[in-house]
C-alpha atoms as a PDB file:
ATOM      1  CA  UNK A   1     -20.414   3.683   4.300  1.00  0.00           C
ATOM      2  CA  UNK A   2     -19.738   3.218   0.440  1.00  0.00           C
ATOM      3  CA  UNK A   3     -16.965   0.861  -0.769  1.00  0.00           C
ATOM      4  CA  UNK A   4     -15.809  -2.260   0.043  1.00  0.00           C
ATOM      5  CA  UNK A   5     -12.013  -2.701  -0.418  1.00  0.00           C
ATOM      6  CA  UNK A   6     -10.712  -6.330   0.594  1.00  0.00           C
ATOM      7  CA  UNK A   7      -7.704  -6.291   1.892  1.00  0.00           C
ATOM      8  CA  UNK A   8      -4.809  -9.020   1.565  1.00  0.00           C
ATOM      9  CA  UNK A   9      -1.784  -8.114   4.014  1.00  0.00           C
ATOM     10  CA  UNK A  10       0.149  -8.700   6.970  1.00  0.00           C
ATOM     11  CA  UNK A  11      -0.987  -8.100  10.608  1.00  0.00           C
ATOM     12  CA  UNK A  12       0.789  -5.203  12.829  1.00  0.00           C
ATOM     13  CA  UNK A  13       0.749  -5.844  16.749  1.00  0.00           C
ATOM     14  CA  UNK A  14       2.397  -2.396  16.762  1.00  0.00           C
ATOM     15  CA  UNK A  15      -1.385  -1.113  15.061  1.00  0.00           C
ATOM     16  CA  UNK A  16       0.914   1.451  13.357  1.00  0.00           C
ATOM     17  CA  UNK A  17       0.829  -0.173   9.137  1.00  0.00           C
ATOM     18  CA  UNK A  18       0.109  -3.600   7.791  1.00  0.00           C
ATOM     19  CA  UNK A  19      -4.099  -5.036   8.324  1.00  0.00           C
ATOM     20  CA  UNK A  20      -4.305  -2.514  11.233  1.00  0.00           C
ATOM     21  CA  UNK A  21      -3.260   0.898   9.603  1.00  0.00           C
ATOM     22  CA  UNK A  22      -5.702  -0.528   6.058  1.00  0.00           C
ATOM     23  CA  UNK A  23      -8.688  -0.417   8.496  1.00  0.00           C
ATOM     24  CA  UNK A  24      -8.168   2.503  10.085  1.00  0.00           C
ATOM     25  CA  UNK A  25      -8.061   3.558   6.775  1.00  0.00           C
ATOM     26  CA  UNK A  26     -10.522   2.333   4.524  1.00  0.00           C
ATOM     27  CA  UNK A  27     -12.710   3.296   7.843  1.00  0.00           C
ATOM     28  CA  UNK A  28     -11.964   7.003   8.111  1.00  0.00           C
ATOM     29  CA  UNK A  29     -12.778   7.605   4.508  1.00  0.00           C
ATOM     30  CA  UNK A  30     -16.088   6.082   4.906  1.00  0.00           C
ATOM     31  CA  UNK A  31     -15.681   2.481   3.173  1.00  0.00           C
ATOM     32  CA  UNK A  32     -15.930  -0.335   4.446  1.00  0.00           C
ATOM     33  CA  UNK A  33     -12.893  -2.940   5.148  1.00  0.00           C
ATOM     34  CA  UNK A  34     -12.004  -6.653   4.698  1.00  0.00           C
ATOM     35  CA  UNK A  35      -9.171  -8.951   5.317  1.00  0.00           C
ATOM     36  CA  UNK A  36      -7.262 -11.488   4.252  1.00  0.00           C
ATOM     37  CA  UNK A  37      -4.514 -11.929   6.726  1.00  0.00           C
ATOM     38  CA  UNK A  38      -1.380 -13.280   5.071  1.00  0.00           C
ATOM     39  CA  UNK A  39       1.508 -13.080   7.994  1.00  0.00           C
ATOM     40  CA  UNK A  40       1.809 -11.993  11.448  1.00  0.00           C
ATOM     41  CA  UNK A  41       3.996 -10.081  12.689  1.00  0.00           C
ATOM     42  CA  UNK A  42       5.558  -9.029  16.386  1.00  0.00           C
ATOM     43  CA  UNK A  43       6.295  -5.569  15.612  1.00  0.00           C
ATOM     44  CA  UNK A  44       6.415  -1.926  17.334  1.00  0.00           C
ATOM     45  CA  UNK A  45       8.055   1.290  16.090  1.00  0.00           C
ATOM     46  CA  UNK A  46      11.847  -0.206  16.925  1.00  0.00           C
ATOM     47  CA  UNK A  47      10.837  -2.425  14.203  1.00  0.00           C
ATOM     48  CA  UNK A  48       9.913  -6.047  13.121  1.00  0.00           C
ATOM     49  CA  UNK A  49      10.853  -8.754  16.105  1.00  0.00           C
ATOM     50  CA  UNK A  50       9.167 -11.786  14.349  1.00  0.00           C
ATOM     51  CA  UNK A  51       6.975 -12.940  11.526  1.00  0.00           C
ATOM     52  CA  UNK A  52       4.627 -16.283  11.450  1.00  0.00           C
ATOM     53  CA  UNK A  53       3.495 -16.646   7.829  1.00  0.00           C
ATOM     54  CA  UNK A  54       0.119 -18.072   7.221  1.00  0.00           C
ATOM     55  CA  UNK A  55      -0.089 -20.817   5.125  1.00  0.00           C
ATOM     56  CA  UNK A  56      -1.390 -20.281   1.702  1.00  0.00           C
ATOM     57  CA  UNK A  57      -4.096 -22.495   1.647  1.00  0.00           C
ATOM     58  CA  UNK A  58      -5.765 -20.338   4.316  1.00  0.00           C
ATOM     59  CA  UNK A  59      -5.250 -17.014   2.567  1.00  0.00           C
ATOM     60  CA  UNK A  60      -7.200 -18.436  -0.224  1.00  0.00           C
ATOM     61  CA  UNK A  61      -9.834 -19.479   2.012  1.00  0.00           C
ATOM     62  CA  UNK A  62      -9.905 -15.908   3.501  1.00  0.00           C
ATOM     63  CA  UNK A  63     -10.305 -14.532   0.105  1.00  0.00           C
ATOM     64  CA  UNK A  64     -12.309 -17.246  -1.251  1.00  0.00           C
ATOM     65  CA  UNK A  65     -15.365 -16.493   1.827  1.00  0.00           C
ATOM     66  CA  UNK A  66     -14.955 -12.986   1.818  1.00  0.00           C
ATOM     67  CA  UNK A  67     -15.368 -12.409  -2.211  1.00  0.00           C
ATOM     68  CA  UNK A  68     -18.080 -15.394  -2.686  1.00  0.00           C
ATOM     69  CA  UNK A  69     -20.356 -13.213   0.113  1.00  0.00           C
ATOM     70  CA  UNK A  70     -19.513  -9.614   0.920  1.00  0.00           C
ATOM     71  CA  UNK A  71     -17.867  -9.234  -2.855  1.00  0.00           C
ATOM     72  CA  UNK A  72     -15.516  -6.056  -3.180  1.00  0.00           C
ATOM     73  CA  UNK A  73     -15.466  -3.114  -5.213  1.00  0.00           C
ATOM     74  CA  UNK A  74     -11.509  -2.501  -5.155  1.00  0.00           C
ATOM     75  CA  UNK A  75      -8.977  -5.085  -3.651  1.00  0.00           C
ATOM     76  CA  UNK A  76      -5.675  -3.804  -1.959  1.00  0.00           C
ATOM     77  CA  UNK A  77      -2.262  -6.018  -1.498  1.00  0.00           C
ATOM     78  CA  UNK A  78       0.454  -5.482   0.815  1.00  0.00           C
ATOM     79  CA  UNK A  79       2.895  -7.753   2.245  1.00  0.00           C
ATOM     80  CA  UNK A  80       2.867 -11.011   0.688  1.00  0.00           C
ATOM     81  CA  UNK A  81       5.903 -12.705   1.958  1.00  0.00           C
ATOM     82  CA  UNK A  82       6.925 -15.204  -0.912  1.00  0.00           C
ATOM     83  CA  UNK A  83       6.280 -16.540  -4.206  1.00  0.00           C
ATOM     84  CA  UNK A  84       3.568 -19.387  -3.200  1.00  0.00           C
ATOM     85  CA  UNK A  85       1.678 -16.498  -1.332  1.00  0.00           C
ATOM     86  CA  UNK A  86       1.872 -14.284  -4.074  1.00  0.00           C
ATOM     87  CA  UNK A  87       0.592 -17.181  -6.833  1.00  0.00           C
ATOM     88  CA  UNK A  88      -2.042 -17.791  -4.803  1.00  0.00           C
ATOM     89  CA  UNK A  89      -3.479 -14.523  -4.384  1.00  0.00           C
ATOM     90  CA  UNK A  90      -3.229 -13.749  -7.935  1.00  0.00           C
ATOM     91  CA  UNK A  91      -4.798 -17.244  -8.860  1.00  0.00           C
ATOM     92  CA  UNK A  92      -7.399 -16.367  -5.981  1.00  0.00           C
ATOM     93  CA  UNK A  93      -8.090 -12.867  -7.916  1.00  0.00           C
ATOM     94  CA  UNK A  94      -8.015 -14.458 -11.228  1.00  0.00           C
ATOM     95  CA  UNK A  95     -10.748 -16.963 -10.089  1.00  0.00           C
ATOM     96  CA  UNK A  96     -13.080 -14.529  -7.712  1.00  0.00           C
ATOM     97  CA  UNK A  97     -12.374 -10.744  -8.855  1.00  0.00           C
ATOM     98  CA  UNK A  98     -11.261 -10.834 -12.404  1.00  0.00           C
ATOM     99  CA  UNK A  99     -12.566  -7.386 -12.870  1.00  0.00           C
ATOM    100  CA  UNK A 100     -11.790  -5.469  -9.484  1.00  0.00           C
ATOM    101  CA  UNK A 101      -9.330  -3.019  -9.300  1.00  0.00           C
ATOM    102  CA  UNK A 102      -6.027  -4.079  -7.745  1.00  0.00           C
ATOM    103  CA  UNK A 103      -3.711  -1.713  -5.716  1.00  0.00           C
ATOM    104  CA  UNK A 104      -0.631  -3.602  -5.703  1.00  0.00           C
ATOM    105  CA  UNK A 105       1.841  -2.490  -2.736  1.00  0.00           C
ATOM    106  CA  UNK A 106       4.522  -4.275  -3.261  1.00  0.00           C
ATOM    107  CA  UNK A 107       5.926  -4.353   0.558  1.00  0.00           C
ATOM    108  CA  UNK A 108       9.203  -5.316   0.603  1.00  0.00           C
ATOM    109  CA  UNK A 109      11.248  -3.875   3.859  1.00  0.00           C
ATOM    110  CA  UNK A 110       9.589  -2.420   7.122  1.00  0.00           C
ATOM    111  CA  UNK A 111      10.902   1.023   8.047  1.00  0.00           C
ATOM    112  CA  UNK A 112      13.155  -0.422  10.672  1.00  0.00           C
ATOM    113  CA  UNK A 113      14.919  -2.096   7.864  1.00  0.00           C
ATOM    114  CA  UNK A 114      13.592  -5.979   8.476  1.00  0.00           C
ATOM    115  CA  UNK A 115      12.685  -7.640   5.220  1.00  0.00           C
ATOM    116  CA  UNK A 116       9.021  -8.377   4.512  1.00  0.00           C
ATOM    117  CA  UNK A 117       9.662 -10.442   1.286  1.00  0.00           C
ATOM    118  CA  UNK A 118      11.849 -12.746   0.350  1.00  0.00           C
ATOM    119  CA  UNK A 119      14.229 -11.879  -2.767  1.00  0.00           C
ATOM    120  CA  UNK A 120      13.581 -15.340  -4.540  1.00  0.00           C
ATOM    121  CA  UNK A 121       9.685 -13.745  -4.655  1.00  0.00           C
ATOM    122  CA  UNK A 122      10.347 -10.784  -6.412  1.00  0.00           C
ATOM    123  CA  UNK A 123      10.617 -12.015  -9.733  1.00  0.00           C
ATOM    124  CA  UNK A 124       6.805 -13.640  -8.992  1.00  0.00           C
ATOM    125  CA  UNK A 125       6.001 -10.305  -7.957  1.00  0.00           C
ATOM    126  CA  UNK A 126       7.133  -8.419 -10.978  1.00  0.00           C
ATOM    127  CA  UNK A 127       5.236 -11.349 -13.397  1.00  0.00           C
ATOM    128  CA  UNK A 128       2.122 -12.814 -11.434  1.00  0.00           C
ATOM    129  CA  UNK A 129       0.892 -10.078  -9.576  1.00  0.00           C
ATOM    130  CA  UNK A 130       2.162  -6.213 -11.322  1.00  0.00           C
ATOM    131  CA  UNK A 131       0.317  -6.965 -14.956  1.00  0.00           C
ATOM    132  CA  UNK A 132      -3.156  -7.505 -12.559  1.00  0.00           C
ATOM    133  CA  UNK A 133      -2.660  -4.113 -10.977  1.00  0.00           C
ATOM    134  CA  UNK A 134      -4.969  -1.566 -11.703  1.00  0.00           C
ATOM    135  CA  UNK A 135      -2.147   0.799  -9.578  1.00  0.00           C
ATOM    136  CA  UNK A 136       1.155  -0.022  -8.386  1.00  0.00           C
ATOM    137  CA  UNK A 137       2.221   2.034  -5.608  1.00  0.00           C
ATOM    138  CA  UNK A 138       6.272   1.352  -4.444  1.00  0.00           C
ATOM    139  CA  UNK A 139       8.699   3.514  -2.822  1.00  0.00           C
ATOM    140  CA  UNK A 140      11.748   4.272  -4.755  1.00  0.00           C
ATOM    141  CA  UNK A 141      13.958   1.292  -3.024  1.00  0.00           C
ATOM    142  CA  UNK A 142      10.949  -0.895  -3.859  1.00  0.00           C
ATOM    143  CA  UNK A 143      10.845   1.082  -7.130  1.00  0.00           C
ATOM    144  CA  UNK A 144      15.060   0.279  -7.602  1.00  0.00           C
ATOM    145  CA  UNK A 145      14.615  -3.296  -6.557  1.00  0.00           C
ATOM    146  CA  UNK A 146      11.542  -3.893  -9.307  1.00  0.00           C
ATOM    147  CA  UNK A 147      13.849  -2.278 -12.243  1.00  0.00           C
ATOM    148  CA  UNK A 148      17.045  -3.227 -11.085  1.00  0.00           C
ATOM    149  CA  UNK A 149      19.045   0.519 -11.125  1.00  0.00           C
ATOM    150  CA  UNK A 150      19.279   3.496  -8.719  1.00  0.00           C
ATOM    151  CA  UNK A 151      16.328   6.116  -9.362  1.00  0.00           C
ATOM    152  CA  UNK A 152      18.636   9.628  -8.770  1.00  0.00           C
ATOM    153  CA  UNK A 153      16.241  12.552  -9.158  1.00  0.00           C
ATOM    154  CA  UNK A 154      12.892  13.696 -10.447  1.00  0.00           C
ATOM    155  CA  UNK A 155      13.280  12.800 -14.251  1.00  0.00           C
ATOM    156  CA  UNK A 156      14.578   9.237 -13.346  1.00  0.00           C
ATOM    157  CA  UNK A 157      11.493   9.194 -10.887  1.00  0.00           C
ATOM    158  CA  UNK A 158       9.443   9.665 -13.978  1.00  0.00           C
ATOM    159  CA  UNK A 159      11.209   7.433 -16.185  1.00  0.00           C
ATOM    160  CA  UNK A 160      11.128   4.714 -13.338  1.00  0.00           C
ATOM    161  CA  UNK A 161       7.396   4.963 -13.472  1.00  0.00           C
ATOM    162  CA  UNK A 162       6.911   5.151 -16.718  1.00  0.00           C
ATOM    163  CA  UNK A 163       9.489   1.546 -17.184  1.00  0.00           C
ATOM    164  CA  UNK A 164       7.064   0.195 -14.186  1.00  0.00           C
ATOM    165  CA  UNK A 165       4.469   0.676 -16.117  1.00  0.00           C
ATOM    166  CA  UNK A 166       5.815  -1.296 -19.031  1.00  0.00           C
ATOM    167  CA  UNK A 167       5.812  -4.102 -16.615  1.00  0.00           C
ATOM    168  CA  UNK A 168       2.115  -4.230 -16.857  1.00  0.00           C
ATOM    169  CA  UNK A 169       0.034  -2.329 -14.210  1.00  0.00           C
ATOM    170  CA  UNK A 170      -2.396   0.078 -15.619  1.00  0.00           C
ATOM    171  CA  UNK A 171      -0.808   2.823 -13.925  1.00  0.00           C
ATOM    172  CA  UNK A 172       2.018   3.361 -11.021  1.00  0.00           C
ATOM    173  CA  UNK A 173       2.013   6.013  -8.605  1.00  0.00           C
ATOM    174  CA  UNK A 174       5.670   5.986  -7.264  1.00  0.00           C
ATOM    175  CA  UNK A 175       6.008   7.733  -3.839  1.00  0.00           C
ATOM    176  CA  UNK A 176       9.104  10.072  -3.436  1.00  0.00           C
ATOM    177  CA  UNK A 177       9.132  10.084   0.803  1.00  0.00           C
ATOM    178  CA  UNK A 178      12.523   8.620   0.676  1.00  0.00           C
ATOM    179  CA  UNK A 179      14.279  11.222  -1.578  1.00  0.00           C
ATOM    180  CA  UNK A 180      15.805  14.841  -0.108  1.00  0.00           C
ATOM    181  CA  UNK A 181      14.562  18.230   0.270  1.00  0.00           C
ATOM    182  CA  UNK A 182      11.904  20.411   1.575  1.00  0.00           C
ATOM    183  CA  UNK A 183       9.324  18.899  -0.749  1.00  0.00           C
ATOM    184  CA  UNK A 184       7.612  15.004  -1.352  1.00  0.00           C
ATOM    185  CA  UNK A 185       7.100  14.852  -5.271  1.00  0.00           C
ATOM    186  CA  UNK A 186       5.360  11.332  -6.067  1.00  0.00           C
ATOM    187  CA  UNK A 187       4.808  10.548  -9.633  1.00  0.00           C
ATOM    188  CA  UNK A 188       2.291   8.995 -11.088  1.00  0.00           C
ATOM    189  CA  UNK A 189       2.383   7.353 -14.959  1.00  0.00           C
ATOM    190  CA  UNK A 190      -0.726   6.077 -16.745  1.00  0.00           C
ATOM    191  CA  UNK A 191      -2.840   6.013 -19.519  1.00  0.00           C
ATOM    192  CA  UNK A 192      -2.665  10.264 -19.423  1.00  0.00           C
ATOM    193  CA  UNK A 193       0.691  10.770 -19.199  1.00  0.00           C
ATOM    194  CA  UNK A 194       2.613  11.289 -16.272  1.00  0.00           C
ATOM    195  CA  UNK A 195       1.863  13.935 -13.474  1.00  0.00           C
ATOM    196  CA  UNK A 196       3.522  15.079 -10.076  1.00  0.00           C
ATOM    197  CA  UNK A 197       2.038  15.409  -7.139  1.00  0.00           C
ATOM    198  CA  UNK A 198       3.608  17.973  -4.165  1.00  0.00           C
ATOM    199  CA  UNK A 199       3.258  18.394  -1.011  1.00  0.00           C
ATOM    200  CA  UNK A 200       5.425  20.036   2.450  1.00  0.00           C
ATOM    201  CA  UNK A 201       7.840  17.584   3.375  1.00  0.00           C
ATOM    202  CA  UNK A 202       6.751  16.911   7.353  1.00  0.00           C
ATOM    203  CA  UNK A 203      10.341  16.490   9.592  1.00  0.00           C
ATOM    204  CA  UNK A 204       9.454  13.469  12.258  1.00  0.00           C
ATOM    205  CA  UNK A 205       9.783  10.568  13.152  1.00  0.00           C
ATOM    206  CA  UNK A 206       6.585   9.212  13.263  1.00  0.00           C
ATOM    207  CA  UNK A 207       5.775   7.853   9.547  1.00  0.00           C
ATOM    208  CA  UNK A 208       5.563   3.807  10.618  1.00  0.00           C
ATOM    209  CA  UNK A 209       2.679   2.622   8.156  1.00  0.00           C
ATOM    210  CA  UNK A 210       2.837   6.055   5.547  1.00  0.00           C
ATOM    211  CA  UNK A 211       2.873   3.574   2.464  1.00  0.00           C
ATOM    212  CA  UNK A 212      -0.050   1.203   4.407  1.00  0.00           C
ATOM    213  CA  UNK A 213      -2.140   3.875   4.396  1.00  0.00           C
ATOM    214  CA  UNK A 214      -1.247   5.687   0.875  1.00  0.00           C
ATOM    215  CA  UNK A 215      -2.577   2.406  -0.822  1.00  0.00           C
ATOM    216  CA  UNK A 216      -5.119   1.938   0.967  1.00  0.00           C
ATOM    217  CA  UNK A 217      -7.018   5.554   0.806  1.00  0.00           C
ATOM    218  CA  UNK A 218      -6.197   4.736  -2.751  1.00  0.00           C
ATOM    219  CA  UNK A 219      -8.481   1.880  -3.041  1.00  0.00           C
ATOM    220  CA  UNK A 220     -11.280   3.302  -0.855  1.00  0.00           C
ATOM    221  CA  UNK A 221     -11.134   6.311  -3.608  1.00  0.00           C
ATOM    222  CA  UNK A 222     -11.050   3.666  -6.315  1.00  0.00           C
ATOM    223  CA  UNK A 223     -13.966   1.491  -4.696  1.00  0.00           C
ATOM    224  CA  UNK A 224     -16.070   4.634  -4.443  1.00  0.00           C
ATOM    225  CA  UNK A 225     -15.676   5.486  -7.608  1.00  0.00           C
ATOM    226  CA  UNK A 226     -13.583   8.083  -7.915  1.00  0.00           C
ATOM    227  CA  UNK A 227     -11.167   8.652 -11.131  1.00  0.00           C
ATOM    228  CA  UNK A 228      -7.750   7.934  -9.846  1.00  0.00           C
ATOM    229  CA  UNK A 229      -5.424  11.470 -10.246  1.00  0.00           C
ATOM    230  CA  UNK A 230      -8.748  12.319  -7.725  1.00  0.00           C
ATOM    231  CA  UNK A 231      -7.750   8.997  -5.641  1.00  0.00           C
ATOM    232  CA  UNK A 232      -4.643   9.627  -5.424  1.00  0.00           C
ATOM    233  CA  UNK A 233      -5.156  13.022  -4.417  1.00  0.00           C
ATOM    234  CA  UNK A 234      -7.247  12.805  -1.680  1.00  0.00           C
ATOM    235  CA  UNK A 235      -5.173   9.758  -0.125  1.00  0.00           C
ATOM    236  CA  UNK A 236      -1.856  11.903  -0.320  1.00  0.00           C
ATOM    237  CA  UNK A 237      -4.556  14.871   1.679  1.00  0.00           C
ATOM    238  CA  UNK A 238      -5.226  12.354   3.845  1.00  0.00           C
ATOM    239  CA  UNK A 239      -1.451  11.047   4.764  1.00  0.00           C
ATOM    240  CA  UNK A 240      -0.137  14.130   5.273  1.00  0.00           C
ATOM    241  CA  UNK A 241      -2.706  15.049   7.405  1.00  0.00           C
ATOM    242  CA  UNK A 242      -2.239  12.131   9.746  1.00  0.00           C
ATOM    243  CA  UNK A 243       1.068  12.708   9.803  1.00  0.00           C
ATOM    244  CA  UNK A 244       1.367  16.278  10.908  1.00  0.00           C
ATOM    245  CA  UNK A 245      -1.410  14.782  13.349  1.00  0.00           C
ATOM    246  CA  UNK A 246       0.764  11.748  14.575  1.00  0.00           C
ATOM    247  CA  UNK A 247      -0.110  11.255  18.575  1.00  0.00           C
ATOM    248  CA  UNK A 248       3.683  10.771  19.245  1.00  0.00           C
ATOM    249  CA  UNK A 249       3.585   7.091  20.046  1.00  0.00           C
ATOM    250  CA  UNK A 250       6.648   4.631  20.792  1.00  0.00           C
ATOM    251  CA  UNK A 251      10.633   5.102  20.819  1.00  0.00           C
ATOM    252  CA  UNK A 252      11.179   5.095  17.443  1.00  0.00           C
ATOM    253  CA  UNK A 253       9.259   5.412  14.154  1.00  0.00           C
ATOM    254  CA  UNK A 254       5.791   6.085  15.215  1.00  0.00           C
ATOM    255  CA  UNK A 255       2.000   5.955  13.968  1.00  0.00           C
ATOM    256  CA  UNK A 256      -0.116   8.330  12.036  1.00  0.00           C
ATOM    257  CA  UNK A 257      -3.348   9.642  13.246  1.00  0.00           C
ATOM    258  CA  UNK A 258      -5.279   7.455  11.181  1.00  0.00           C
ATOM    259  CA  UNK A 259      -8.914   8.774  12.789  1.00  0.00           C
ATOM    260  CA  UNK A 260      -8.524  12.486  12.267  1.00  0.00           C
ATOM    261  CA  UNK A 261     -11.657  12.444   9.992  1.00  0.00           C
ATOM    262  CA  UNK A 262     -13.736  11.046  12.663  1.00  0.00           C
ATOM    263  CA  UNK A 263     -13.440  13.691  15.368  1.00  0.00           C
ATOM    264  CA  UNK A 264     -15.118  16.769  15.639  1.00  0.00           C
ATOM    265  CA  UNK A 265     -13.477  19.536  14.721  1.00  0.00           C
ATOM    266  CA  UNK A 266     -10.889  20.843  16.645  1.00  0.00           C
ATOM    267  CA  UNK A 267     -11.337  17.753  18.748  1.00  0.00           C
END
């Protein structure tokens, strides 16, 4: 077990993304996972039926144990909620991880459509939290929502991340899973340039928790010390794996198979 990647997100009863799908994760790629649980949810693959938000003061205390003990080599965000949560896990960072590596996922609707942060909170997001990241990782509505303008095809893609990168993070991987044909291009923009990644596009349903799990295999990479087109690549490996593994779970937008890498072969 090498890597410890502290994780500050929302809970999934469903199991499928959020807390649940980060330590499946961080797990089957052989680091080792903390949380800081900012909201829980009742949710399955028909989507989000409630959220209780946990009050800020006891996300920082999460945060506050964990990093003060266990410490953390790369620290991973996902839903966040509002603006106080997202001031005080950056203030939390600030004070107790200056120098960790961030992967920002900046969760903003759950893939039945119910909205996991409020709009007042993404201006907070865009100036508290994105100039921290070592690697911001949005979707292309996230991706629209952060600029403000449609993203149409491949070269806005790569303008998009290069404009997100101007916003502060050291380097944005933006996922293309919601654009059209045969193939997933993500792009990602930093210090090197700008590079595409490619892969089979997979046709099913189940792909509850894709983005979850993206960042997170991210930051095990990064908390391993791995350089991050190397990251990246083994996390996108990893997804699309689990994917075309998916155990067929639930009515509606379903879970990956999240512990592929810890079966025996053919298992």
């Amino acid at each position: 077990m090498r890597g410890r990647v502290l994780i500050v997100a929302g809970s999934d009863s469903g199991g499928g993304a959020g807390i649940q799908a980060d330590i499946k994760t961080v797990t089957a790629l052989g680091g080792f996972a903390m949380t800081a649980i900012t909201a829980l949810t009742a949710q399955n693959t028909l989507g989000v039926h409630g959220v209780l938000p946990i009050a800020p003061d006891f996300i920082a205390r999460q945060m506050e144990v964990v990093l003060d003990d266990l410490g953390a080599d790369a620290v991973k965000t996902g839903m966040l909620h509002d603006s106080a949560v997202i001031r005080t896990v950056a203030d939390m960072l600030a004070a107790k991880a200056p120098d960790v590596p961030l992967v920002c996922d900046p969760v903003m609707i759950a893939k039945g459509g119910h909205a996991l942060l409020v709009e007042s909170a993404v201006d907070a997001l865009r100036t508290l939290l994105l100039p921290r990241a070592a690697v911001l990782t949005p979707n292309l509505p996230e991706a629209e929502t952060l600029l403000g303008r449609p993203i149409g095809d491949l070269s806005a893609m790569e303008e998009a991340a290069v404009a997100l990168r101007r916003l502060g993070p050291a380097a944005v991987l933006l996922k293309g899973g919601h654009g059209a044909g045969e193939e997933v291009v993500d792009v990602l923009a930093d210090a090197h340039g700008v590079h595409r990644f490619r892969s089979q596009r997979i046709a099913t349903r189940h792909t509850h928790g894709t983005g979850c799990t993206l960042a997170s295999a991210i930051a095990t990479g990064i908390a391993q010390g791995m350089e991050l087109a190397a990251a990246v690549g083994r996390a996108r490996d990893y997804v699309q794996e689990a994917i075309r593994r998916a155990p067929g779970y639930g009515a509606g937008h379903g879970p990956l198979d999240h512990g592929y890498t810890m079966r025996a072969p053919g298992s």
